[in-house]
Protein backbone atom coordinates (compact mmCIF):
# COMPACT_ATOMS: atom_id res chain seq x y z
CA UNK A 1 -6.11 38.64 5.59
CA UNK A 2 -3.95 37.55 8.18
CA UNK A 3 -4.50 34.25 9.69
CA UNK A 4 -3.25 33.19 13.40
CA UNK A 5 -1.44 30.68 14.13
CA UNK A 6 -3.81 28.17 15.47
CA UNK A 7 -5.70 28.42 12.25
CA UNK A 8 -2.36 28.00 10.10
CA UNK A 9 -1.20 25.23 11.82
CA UNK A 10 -4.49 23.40 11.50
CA UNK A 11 -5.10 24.24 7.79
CA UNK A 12 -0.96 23.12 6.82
CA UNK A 13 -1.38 19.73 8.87
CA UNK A 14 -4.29 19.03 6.78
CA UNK A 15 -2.90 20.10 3.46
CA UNK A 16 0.17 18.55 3.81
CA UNK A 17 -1.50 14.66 5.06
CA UNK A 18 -3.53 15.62 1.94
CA UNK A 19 -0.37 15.80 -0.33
CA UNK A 20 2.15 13.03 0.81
CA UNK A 21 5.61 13.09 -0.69
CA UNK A 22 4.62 16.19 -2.54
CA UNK A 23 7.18 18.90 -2.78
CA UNK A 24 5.60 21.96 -1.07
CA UNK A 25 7.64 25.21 -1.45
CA UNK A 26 7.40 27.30 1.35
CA UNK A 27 6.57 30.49 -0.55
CA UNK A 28 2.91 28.31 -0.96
CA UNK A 29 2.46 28.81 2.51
CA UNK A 30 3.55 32.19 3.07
CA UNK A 31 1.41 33.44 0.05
CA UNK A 32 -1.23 31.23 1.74
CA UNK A 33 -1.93 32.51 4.55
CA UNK A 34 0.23 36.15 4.76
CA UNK A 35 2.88 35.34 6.60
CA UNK A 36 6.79 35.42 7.22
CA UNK A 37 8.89 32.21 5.25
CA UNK A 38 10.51 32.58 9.33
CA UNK A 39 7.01 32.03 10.68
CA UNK A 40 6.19 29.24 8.04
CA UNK A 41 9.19 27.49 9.21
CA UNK A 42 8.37 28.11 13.21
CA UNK A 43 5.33 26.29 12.48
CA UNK A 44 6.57 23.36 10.23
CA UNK A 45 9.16 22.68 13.12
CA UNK A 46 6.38 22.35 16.06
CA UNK A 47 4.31 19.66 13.09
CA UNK A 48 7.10 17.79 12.42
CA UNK A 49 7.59 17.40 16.04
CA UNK A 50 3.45 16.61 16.60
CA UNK A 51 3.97 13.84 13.18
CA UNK A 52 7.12 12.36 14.81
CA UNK A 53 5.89 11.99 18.58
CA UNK A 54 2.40 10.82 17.14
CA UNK A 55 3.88 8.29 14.96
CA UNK A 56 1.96 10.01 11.60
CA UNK A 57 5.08 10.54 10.28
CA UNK A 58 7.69 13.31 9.39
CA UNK A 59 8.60 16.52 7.25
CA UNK A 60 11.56 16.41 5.25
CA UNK A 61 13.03 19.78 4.17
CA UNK A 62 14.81 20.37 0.63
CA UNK A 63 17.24 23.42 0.64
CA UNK A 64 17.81 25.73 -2.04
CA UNK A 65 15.48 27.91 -3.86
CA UNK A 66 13.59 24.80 -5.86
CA UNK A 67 13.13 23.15 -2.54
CA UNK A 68 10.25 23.09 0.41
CA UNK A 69 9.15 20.31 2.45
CA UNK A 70 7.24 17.29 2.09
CA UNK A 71 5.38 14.85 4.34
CA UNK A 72 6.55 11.35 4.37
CA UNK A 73 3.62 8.97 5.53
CA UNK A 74 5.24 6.62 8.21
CA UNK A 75 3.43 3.56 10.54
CA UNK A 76 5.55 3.50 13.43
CA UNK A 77 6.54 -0.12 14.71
CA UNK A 78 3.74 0.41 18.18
CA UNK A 79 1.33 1.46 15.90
CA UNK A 80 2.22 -1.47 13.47
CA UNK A 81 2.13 -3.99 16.15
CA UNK A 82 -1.12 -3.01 17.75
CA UNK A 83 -3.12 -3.25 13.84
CA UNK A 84 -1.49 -5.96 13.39
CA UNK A 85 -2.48 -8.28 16.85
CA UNK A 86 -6.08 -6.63 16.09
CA UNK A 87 -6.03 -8.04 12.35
CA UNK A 88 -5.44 -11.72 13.37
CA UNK A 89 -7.65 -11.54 16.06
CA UNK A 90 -10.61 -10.72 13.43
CA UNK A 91 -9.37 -12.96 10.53
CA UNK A 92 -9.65 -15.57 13.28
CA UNK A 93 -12.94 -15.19 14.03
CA UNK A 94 -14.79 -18.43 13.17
CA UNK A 95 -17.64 -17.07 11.10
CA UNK A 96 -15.53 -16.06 8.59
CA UNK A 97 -15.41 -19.52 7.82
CA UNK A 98 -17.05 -20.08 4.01
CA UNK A 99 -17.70 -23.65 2.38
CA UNK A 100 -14.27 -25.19 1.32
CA UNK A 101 -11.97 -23.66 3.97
CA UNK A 102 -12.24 -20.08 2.11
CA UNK A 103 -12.31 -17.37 4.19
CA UNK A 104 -14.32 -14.30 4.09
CA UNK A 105 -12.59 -10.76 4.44
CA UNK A 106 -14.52 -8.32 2.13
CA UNK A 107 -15.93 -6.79 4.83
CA UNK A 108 -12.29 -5.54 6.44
CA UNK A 109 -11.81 -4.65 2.43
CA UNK A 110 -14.65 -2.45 2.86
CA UNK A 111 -13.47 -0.42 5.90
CA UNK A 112 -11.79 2.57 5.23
CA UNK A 113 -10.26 2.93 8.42
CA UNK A 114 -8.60 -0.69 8.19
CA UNK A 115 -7.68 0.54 4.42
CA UNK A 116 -6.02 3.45 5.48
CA UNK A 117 -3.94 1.53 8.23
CA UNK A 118 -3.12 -0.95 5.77
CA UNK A 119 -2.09 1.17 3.22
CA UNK A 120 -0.11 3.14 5.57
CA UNK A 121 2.07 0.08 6.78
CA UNK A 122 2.63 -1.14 3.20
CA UNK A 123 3.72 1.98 2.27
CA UNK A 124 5.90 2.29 5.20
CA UNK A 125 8.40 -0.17 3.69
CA UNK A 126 8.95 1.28 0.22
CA UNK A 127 9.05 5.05 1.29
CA UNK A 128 13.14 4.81 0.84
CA UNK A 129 12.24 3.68 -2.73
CA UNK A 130 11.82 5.11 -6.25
CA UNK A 131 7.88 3.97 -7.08
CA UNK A 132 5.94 5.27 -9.99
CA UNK A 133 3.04 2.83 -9.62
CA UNK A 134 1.46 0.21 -7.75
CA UNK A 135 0.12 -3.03 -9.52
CA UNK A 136 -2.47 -5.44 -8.51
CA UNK A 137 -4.91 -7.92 -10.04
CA UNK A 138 -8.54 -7.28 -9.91
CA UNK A 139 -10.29 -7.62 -8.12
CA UNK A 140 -10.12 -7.57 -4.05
CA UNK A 141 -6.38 -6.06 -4.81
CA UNK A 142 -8.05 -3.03 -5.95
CA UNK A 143 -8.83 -0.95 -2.21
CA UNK A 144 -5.51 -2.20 -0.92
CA UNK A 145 -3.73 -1.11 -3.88
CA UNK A 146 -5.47 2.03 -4.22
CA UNK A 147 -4.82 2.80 -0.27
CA UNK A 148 -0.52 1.94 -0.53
CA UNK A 149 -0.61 3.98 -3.96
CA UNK A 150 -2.66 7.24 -1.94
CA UNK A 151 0.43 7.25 0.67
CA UNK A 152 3.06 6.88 -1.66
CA UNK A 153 1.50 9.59 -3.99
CA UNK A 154 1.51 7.56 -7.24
CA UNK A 155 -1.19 6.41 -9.51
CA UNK A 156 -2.26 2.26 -9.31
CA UNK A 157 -2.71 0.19 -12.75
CA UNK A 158 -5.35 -3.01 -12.50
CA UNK A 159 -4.60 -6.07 -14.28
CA UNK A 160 -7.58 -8.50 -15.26
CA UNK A 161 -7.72 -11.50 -16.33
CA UNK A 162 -10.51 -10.43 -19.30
CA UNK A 163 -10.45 -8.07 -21.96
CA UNK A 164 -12.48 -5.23 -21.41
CA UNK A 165 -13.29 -2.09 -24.31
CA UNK A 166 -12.42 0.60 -22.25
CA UNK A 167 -8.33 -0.78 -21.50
CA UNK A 168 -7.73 -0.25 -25.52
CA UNK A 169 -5.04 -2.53 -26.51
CA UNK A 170 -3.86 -4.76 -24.00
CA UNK A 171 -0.76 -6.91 -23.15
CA UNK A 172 -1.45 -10.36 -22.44
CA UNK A 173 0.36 -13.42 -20.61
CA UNK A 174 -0.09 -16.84 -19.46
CA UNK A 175 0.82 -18.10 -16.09
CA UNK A 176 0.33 -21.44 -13.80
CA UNK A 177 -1.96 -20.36 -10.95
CA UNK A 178 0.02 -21.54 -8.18
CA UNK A 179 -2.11 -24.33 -6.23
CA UNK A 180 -4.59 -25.42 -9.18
CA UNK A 181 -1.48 -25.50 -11.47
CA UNK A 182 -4.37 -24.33 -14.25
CA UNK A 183 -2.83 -21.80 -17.17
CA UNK A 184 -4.57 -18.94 -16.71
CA UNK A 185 -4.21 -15.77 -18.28
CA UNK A 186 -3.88 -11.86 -17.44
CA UNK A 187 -3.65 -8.59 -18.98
CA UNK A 188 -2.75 -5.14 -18.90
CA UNK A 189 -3.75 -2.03 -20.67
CA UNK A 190 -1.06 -0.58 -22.72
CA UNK A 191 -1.48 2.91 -21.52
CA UNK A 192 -1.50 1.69 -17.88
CA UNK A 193 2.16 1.58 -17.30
CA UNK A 194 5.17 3.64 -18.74
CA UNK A 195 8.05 1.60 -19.93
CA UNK A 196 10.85 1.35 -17.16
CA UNK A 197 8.20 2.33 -14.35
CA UNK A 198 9.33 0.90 -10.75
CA UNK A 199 6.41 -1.18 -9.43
CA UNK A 200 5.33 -2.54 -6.04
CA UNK A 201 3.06 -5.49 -6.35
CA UNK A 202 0.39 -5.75 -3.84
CA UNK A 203 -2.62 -8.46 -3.39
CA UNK A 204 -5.01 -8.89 -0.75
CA UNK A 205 -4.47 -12.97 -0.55
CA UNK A 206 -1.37 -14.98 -1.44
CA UNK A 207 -1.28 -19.17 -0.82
CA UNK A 208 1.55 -20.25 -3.30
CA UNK A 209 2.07 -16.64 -5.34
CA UNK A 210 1.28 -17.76 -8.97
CA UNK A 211 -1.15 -14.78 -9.48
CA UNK A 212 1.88 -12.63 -7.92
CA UNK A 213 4.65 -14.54 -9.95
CA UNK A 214 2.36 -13.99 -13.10
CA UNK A 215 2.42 -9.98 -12.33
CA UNK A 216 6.34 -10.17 -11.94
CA UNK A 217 5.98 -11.87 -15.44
CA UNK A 218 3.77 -9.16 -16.76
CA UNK A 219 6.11 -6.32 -15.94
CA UNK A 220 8.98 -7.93 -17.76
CA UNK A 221 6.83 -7.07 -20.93
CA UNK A 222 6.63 -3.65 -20.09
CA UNK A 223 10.23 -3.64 -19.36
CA UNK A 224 9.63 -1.95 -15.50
CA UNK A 225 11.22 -3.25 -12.66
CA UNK A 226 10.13 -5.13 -9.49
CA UNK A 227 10.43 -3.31 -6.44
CA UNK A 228 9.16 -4.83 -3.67
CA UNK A 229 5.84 -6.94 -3.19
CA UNK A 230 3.20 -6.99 -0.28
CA UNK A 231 -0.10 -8.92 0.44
CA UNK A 232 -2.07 -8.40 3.21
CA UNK A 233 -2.24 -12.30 4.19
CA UNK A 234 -0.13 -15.25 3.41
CA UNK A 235 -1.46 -18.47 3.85
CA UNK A 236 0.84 -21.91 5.23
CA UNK A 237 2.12 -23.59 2.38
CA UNK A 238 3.70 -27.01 2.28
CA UNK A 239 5.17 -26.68 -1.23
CA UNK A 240 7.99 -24.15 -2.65
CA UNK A 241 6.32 -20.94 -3.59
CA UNK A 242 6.47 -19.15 -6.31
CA UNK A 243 7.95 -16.02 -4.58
CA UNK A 244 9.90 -16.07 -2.39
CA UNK A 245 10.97 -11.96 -1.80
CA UNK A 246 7.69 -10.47 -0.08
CA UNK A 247 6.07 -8.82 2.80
CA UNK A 248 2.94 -10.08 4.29
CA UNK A 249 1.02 -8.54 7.24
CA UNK A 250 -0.94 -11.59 9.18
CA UNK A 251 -0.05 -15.37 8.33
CA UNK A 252 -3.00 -18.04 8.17
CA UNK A 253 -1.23 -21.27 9.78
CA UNK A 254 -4.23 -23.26 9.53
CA UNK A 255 -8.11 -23.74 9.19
CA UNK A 256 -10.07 -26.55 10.41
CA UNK A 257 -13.67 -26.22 9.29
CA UNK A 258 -14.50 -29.17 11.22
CA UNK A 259 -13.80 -27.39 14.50
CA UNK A 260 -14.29 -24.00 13.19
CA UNK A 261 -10.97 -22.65 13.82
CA UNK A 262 -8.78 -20.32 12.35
CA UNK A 263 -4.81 -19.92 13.32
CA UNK A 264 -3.42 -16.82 12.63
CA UNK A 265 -0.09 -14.74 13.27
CA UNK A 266 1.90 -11.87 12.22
CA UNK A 267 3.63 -12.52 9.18
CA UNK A 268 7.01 -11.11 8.02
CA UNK A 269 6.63 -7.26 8.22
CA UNK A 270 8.73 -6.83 11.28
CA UNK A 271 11.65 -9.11 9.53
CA UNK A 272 11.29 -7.97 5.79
């Protein structure tokens, strides 16, 4: 049956912000819903146009007869901005405050709105790249990892820092956490990551990076490469890090828990 318009265009939005960087041929569509590849390609033009002005994102179109088009999940920089400003703004609120200076921010973890955007403006700065997985440590890495990984279309592995049955064999390091200096230890399933895989690190929370730098170590045992790292907040640090190559969203200056007072800012997205 032959569908109009209105009803394609809906139902082709939806499967292609369904399907990021996934190669669609165009014969899909025309099979799909009974119509002309010349009509398919009428109406990928006015979506591309709708992603673009919207800020969603684009369509980019592969010639040839193995080729189609694919949507490319993008944050524009207004859109970026505005999350941003509204992300310090809560981190800075002062009940957030927990015993020791700790701050609590499971509950933005928890929203899958705020995941989405997140995951969205990570991705945003790696969509240039070759990435066939995203790493993070378990366990508040997990949502933020598994949002960046749904935009860029590629699976997410989850180190711990215990053995658990159902990983199988695991590979195992030891690292200095950054600010304790402790030796800790991490691991990764075997099956979790192919050898040579290119990796974007993400974590929810980084002060001076030694659970990061201890990922970078891991993936030298699996042979894959480092592509780029992100963290959702960075936190002021007086001594050298332990990274130094990363992209953070907000940046904690400082918490006074006598006043009950948080300082935050934007951190280095605009300038990474």
């Amino acid at each position: 049956m032959k569908i109009r318009r209105s009803e394609r265009l809906i139902d082709m939005t939806q499967f292609l912000l369904s399907h990021p960087r996934k190669l669609v041929p165009l014969t899909m569509f025309a099979e799909r819903y009974s119509s002309a590849k010349s009509s398919i390609s009428e109406d990928l033009v006015i979506i591309k146009k709708t992603f673009e002005d919207r800020g969603i994102g684009t369509l980019e179109t592969v010639p040839g007869a193995a080729g189609g088009v694919r949507y490319i999940s993008i944050a524009d920089n207004a859109m970026v901005l505005d999350f941003i400003h509204t992300l310090c703004n809560r981190i800075a609120e002062p009940e957030r405050l927990l015993p020791g200076g700790y701050l609590y921010l499971s509950d933005l973890l928890g929203e899958p709105t705020t995941l989405e955007a997140i995951g969205k403006i990570i991705a945003t700065k790696f969509n240039n790249k070759k990435i066939d997985a995203i790493m993070t440590v378990a366990t508040k890495g997990i949502p933020i990892a598994q949002a960046v990984a749904e935009h860029l279309s590629v699976p997410f592995v989850i180190v711990r820092r215990d053995s658990k049955v159902t990983e199988g064999s695991t590979v195992s390091i030891n690292y200095v956490s950054g600010s304790s200096k402790r030796i800790e230890k991490m691991e990764l399933s075997k099956r979790s990551l192919p050898e040579g895989s290119n990796v974007v690190i993400v974590d929810d929370f980084m002060k001076a990076g030694g659970t990061v730098n201890g990922m970078k170590n891991l993936l030298e045992e699996f042979n894959a490469n480092l592509v780029g790292i992100g963290v959702l907040a960075e936190s002021e640090y007086a001594e050298e890090r332990l990274v130094d190559d990363y992209l953070s969203l907000v940046k904690i200056k400082n918490v006074n828990v006598k006043e009950r007072q948080i300082e935050v800012v934007e951190g280095n997205y605009f300038n990474y």
